[in-house]
C-alpha atoms as a PDB file:
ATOM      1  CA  UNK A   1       0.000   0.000   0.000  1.00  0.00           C
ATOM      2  CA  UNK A   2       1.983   2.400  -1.496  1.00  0.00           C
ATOM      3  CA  UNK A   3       5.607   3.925   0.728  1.00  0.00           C
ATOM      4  CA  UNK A   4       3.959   2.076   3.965  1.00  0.00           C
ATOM      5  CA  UNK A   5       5.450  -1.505   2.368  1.00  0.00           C
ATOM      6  CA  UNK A   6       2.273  -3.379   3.167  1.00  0.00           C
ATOM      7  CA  UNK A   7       0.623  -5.706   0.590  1.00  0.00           C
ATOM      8  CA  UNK A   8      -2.593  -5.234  -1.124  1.00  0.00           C
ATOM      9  CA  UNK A   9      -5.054  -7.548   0.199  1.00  0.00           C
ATOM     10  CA  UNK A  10      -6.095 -10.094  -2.570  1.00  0.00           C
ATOM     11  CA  UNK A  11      -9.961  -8.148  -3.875  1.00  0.00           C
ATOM     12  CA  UNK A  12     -12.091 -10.876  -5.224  1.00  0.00           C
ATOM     13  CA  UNK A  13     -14.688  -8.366  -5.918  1.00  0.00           C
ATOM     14  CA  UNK A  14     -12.711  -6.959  -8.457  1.00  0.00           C
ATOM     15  CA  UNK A  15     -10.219 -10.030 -10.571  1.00  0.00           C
ATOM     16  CA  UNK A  16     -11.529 -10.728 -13.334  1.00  0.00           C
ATOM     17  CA  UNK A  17     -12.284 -14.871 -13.674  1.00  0.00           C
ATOM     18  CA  UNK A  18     -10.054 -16.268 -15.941  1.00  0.00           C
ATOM     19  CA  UNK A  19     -10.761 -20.225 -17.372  1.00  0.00           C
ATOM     20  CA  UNK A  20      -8.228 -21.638 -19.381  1.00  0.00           C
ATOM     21  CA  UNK A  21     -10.420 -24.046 -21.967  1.00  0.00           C
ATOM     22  CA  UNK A  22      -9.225 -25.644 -25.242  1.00  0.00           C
ATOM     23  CA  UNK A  23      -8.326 -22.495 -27.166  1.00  0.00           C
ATOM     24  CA  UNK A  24      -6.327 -19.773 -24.281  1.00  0.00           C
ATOM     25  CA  UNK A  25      -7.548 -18.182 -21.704  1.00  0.00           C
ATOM     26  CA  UNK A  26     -11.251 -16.876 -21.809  1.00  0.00           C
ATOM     27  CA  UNK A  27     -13.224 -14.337 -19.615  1.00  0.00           C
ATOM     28  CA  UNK A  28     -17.452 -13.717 -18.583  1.00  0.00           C
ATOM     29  CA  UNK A  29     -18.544 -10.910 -20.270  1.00  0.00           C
ATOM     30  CA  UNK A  30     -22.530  -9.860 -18.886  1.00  0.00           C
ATOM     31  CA  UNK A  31     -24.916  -8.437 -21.362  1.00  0.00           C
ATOM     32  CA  UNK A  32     -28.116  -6.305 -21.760  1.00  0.00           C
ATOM     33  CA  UNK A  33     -29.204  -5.415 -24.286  1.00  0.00           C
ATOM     34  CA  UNK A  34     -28.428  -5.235 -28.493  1.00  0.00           C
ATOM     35  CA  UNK A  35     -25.834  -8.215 -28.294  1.00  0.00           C
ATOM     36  CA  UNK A  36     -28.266 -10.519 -26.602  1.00  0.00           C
ATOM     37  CA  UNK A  37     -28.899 -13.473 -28.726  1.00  0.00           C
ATOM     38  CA  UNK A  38     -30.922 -12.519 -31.679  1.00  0.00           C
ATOM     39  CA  UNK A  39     -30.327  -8.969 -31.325  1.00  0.00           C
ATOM     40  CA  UNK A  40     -28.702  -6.932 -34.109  1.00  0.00           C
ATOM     41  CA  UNK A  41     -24.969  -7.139 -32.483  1.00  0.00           C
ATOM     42  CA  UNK A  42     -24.816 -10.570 -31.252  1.00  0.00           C
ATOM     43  CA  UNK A  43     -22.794 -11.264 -33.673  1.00  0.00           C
ATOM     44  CA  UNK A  44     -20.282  -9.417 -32.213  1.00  0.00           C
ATOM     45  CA  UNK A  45     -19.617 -11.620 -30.007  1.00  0.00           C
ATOM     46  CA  UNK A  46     -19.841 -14.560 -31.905  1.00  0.00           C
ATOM     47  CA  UNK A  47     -17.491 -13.464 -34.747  1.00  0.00           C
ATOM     48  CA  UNK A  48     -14.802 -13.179 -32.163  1.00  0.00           C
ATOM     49  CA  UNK A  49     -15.433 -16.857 -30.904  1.00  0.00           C
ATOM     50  CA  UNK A  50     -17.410 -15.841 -27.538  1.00  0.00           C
ATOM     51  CA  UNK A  51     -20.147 -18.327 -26.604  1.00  0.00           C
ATOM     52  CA  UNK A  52     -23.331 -18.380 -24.585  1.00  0.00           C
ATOM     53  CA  UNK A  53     -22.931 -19.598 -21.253  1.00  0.00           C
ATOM     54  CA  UNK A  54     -26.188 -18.694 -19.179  1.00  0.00           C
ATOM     55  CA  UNK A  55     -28.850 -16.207 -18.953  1.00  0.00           C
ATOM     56  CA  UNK A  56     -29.245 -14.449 -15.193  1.00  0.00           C
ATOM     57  CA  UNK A  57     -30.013 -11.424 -13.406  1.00  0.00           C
ATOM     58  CA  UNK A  58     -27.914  -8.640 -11.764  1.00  0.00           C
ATOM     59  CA  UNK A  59     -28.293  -7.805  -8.275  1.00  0.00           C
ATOM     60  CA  UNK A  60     -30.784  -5.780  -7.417  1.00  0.00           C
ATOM     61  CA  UNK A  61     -28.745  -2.709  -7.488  1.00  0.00           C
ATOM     62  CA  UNK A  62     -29.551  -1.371 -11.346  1.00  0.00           C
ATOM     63  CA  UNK A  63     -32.087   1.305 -12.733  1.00  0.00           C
ATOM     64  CA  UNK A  64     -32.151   0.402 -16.718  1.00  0.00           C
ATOM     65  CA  UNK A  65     -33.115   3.522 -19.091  1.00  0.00           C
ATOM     66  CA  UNK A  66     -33.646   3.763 -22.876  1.00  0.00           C
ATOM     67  CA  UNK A  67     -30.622   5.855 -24.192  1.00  0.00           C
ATOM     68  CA  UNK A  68     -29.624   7.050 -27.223  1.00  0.00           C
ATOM     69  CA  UNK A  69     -26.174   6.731 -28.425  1.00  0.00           C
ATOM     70  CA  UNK A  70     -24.067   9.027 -30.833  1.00  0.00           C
ATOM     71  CA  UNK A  71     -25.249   7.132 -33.878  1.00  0.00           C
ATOM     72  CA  UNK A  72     -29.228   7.252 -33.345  1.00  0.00           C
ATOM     73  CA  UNK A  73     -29.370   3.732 -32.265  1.00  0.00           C
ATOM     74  CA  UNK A  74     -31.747   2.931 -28.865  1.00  0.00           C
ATOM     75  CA  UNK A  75     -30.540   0.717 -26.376  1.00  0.00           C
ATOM     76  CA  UNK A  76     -30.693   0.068 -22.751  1.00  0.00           C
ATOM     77  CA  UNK A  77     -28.231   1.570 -20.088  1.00  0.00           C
ATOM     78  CA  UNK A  78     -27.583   0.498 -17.134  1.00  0.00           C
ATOM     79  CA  UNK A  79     -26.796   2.865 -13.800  1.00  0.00           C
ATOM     80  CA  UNK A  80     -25.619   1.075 -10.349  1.00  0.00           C
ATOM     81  CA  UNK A  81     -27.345   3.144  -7.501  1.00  0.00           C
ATOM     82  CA  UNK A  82     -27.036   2.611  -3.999  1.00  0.00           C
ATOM     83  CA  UNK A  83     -29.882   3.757  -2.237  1.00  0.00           C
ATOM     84  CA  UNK A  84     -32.317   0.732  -2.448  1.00  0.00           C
ATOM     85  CA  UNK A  85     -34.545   1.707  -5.888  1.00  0.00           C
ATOM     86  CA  UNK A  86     -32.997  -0.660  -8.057  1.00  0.00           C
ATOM     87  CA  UNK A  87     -33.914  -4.216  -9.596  1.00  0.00           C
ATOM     88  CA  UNK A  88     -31.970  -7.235 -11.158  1.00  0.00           C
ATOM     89  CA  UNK A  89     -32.167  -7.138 -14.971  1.00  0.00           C
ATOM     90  CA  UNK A  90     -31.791 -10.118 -17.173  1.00  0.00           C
ATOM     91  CA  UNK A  91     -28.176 -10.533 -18.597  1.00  0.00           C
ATOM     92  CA  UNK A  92     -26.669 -13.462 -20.540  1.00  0.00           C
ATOM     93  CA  UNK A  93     -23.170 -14.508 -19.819  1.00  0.00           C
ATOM     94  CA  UNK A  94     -20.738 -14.675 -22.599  1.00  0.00           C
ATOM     95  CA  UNK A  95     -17.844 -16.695 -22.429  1.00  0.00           C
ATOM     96  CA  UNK A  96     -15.172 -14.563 -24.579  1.00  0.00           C
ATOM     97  CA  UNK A  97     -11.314 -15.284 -26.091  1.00  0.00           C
ATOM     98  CA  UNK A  98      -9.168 -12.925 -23.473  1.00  0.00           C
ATOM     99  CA  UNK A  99      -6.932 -12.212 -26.552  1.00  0.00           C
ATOM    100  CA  UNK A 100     -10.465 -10.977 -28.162  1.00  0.00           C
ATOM    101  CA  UNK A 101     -11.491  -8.669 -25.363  1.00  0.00           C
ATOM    102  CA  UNK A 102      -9.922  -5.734 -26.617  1.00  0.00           C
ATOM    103  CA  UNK A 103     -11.400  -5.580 -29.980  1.00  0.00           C
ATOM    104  CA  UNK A 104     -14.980  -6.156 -28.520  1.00  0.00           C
ATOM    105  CA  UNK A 105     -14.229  -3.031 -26.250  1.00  0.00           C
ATOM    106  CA  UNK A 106     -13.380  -0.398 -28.633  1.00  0.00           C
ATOM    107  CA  UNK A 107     -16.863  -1.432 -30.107  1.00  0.00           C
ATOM    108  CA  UNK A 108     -18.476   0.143 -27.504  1.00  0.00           C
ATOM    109  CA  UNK A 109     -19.737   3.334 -28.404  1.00  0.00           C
ATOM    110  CA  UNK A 110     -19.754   5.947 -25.402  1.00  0.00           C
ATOM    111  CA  UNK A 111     -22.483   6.695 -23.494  1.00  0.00           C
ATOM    112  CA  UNK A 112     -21.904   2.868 -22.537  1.00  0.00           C
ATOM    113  CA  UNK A 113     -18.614   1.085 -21.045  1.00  0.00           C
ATOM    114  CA  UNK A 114     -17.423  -2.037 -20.017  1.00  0.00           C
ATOM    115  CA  UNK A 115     -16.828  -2.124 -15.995  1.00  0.00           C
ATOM    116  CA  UNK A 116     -17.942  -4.022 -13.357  1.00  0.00           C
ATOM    117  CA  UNK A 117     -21.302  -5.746 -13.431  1.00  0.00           C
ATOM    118  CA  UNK A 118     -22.328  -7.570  -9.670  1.00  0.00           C
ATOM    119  CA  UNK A 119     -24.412 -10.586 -10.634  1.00  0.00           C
ATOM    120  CA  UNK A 120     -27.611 -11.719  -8.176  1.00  0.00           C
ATOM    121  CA  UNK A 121     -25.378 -14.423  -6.750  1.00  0.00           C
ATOM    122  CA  UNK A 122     -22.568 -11.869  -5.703  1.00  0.00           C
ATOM    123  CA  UNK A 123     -20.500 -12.473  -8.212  1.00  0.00           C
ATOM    124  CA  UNK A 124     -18.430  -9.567  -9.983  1.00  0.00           C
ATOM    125  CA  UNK A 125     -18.235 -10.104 -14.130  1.00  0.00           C
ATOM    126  CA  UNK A 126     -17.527  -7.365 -16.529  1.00  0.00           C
ATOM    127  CA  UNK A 127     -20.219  -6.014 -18.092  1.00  0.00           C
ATOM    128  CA  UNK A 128     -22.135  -3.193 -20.063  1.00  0.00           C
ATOM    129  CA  UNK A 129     -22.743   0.247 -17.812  1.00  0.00           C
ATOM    130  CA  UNK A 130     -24.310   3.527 -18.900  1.00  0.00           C
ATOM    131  CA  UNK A 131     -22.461   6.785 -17.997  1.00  0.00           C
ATOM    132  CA  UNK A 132     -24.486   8.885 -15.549  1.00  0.00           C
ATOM    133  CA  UNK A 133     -25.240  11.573 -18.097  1.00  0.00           C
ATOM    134  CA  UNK A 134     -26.870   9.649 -20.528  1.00  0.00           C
ATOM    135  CA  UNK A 135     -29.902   8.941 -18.101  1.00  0.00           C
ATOM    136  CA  UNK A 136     -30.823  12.735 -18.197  1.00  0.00           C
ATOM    137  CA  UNK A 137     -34.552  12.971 -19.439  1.00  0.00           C
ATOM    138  CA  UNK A 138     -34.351   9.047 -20.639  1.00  0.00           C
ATOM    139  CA  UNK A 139     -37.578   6.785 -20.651  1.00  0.00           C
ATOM    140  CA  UNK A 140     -37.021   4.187 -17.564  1.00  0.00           C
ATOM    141  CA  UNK A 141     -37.199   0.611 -17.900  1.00  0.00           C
ATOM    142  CA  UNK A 142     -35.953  -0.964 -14.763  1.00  0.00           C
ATOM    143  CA  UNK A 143     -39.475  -1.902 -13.744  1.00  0.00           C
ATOM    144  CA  UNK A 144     -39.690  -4.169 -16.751  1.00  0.00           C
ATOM    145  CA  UNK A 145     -36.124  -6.213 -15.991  1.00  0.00           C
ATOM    146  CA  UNK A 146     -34.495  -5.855 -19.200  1.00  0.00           C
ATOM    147  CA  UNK A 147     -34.475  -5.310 -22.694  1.00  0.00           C
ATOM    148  CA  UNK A 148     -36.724  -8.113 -24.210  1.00  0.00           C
ATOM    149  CA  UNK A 149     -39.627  -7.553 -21.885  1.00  0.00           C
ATOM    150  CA  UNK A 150     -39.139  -3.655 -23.076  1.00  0.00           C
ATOM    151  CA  UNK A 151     -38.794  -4.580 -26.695  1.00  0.00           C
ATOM    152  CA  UNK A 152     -41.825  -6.831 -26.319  1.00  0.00           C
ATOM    153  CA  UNK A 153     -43.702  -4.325 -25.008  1.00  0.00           C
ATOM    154  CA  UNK A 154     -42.213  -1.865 -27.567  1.00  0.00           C
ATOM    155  CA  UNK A 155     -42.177  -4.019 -31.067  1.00  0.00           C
ATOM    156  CA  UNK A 156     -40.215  -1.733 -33.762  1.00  0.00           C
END
């Protein structure tokens, strides 16, 4: 801990899971909302060799808004809060190349990020988040628990 010469305690929270299948290392990647399966970027993912591992819910501890991003396109964003008003939304996990993580990042258009998404069994994945701005004056969704049930509400 910095000039004190103490050692960082080990932060499970935060280390990212690593398994090491046929084919390098590979991480959990959580997401929301347009690279679910059947969704228009899903095949983001699955050009770069990711693969489906299980569909779950966050902790309670998420609002979810309809945001717009710099190109026009709608998606869902989600905002950790702390004071008790938010839900678990439906998230698949994606089991994704290490060596591929990278590339999917600099996807990611901003308002949204990759950080750290808790899961409803306390786990810590990485996972889509929404920058705090992007929330201003956006329709809510967290009531509904995720995208589908807004999109099948909402058909295009």
């Amino acid at each position: 801990m910095g000039a004190t010469g103490l050692t960082l305690p080990p932060n499970s929270a935060t280390d990212v899971e690593l398994s090491n299948n046929q084919g390098g290392e590979r991480m959990e990647l959580a997401v929301l909302g347009l690279h679910l399966t059947g969704q228009p970027l899903n095949f983001q993912l699955t050009e770069l060799g990711a693969r489906l591992r299980r569909t779950c819910r966050t902790a309670p501890e998420y609002r979810c808004y309809v945001i717009t991003d710099p190109q026009g396109a709608r998606k869902p964003g989600a905002v950790f809060v702390r004071d008790g008003s938010g839900a678990a939304l439906e998230v698949e996990i994606w089991d994704i190349p290490l060596e591929q993580f990278g590339r999917f990042m600099v996807r990611v258009p901003p308002p949204l990020g990759i950080g750290s998404l808790k899961l409803d069994d306390g786990r810590v994945v990485k996972g889509f988040i929404c920058e705090g701005y992007a929330i201003e004056g956006a329709e809510e969704i967290t009531a509904m628990g995720g995208w589908r049930t807004y999109l099948a509400g909402h058909p295009r």
